[in-house]
C-alpha atoms as a PDB file:
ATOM      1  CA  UNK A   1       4.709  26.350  -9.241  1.00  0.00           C
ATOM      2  CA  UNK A   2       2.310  25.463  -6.629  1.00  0.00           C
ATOM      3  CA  UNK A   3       1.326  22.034  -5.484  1.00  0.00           C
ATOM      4  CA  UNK A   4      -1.992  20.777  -5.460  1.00  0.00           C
ATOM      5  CA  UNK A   5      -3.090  19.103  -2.259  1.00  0.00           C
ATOM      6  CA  UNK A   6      -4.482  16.129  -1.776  1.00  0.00           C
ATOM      7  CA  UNK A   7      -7.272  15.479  -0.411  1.00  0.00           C
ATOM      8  CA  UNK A   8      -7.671  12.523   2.887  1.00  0.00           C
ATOM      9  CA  UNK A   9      -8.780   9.481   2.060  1.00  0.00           C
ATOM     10  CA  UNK A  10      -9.584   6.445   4.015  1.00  0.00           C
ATOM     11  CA  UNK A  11     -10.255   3.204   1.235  1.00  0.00           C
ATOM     12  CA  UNK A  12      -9.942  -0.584   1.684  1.00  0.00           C
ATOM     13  CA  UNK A  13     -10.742  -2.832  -1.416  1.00  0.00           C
ATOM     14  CA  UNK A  14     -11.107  -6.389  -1.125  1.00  0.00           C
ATOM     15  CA  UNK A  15      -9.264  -8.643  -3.740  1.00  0.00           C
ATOM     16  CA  UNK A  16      -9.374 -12.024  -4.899  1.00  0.00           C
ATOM     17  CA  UNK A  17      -6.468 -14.341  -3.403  1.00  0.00           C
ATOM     18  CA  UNK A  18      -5.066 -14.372  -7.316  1.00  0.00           C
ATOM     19  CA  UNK A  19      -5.249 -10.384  -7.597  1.00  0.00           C
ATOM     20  CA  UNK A  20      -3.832  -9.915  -4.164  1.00  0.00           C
ATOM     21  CA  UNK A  21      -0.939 -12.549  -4.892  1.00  0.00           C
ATOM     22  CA  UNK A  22      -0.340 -10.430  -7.867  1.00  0.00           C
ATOM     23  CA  UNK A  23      -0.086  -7.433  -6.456  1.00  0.00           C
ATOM     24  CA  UNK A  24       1.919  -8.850  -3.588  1.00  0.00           C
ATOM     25  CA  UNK A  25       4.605 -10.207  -6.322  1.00  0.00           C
ATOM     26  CA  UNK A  26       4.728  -6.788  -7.872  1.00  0.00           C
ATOM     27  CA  UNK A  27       5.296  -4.874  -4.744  1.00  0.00           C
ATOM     28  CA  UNK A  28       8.048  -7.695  -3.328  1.00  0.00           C
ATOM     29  CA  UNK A  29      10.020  -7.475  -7.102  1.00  0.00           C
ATOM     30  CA  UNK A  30       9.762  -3.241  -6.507  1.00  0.00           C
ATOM     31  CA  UNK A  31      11.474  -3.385  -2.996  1.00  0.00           C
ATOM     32  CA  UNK A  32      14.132  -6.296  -3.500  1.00  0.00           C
ATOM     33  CA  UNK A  33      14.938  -3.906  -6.915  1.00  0.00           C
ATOM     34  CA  UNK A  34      14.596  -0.604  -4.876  1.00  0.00           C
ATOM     35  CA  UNK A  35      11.978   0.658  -7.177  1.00  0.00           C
ATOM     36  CA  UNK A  36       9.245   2.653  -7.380  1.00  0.00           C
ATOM     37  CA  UNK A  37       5.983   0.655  -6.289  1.00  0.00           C
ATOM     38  CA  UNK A  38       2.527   2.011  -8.812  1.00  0.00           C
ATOM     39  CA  UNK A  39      -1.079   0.491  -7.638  1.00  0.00           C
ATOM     40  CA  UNK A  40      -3.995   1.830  -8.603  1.00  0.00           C
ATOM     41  CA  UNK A  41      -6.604   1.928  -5.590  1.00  0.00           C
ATOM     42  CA  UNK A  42     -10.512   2.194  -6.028  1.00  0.00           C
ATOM     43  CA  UNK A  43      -9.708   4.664  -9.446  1.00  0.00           C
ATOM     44  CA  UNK A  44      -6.425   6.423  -8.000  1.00  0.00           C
ATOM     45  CA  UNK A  45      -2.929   5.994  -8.785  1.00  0.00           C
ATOM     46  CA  UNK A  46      -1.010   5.533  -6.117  1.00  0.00           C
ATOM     47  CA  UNK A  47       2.980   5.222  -6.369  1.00  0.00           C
ATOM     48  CA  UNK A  48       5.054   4.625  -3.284  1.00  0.00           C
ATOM     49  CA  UNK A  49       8.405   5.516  -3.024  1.00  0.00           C
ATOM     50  CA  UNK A  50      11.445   2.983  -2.574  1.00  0.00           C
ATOM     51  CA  UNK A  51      12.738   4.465   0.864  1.00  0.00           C
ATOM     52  CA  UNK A  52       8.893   4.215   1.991  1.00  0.00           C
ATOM     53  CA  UNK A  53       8.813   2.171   5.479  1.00  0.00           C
ATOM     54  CA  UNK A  54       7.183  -1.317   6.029  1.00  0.00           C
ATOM     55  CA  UNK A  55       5.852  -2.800   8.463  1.00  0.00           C
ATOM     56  CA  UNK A  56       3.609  -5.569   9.695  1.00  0.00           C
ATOM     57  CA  UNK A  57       0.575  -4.905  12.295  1.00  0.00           C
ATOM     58  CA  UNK A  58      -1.497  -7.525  14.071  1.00  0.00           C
ATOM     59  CA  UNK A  59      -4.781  -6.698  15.954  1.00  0.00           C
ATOM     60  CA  UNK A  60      -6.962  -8.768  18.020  1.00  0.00           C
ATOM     61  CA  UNK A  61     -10.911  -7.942  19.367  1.00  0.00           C
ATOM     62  CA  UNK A  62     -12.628 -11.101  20.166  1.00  0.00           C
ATOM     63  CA  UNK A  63     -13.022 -13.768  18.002  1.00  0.00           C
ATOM     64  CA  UNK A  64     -11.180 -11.494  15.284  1.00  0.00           C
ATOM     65  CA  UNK A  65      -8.153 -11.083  14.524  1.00  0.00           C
ATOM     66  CA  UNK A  66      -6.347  -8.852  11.327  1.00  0.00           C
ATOM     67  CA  UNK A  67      -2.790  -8.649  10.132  1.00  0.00           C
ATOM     68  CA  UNK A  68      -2.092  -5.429   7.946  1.00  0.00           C
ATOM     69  CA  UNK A  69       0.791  -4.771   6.007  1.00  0.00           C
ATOM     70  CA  UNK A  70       1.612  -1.152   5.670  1.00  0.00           C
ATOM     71  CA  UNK A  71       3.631   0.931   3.255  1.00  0.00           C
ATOM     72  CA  UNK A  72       4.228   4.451   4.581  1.00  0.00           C
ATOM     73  CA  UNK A  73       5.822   7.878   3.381  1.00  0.00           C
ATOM     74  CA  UNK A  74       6.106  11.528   3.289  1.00  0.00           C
ATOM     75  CA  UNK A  75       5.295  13.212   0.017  1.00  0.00           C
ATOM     76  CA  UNK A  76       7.531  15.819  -0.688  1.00  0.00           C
END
């Protein structure tokens, strides 16, 4: 059976603080219970596995600065 690949992608959604709390909660309770992580994204299910890596970026140009947290992994 073949699988179908997906296709890139490049979104960012802006949430309330309340939504992104929520969604911060959900995703904290999946790692410390080495689960499964599900989010939809701008009309896509996403689901990120447990052995997914995480880390913490911080970027600075100017008067700006940004911290991302990313989620990565390798579908298989």
């Amino acid at each position: 059976m073949a699988t179908k690949k997906k296709q890139g992608r490049d979104i960012e959604r802006a949430y309330t603080a309340k939504q992104f709390v929520s969604k911060l909660r959900r995703l904290a309770d999946a790692i410390e219970n080495d689960r499964r992580f599900r989010i939809q994204v701008a009309g896509e299910r996403v689901s990120v596995p447990p052995d997914a890596t995480i880390s913490v970026e911080h970027e600075r140009s100017g008067d700006v600065e940004e911290v991302e947290f990313q989620i990565r992994w390798t579908n298989e």
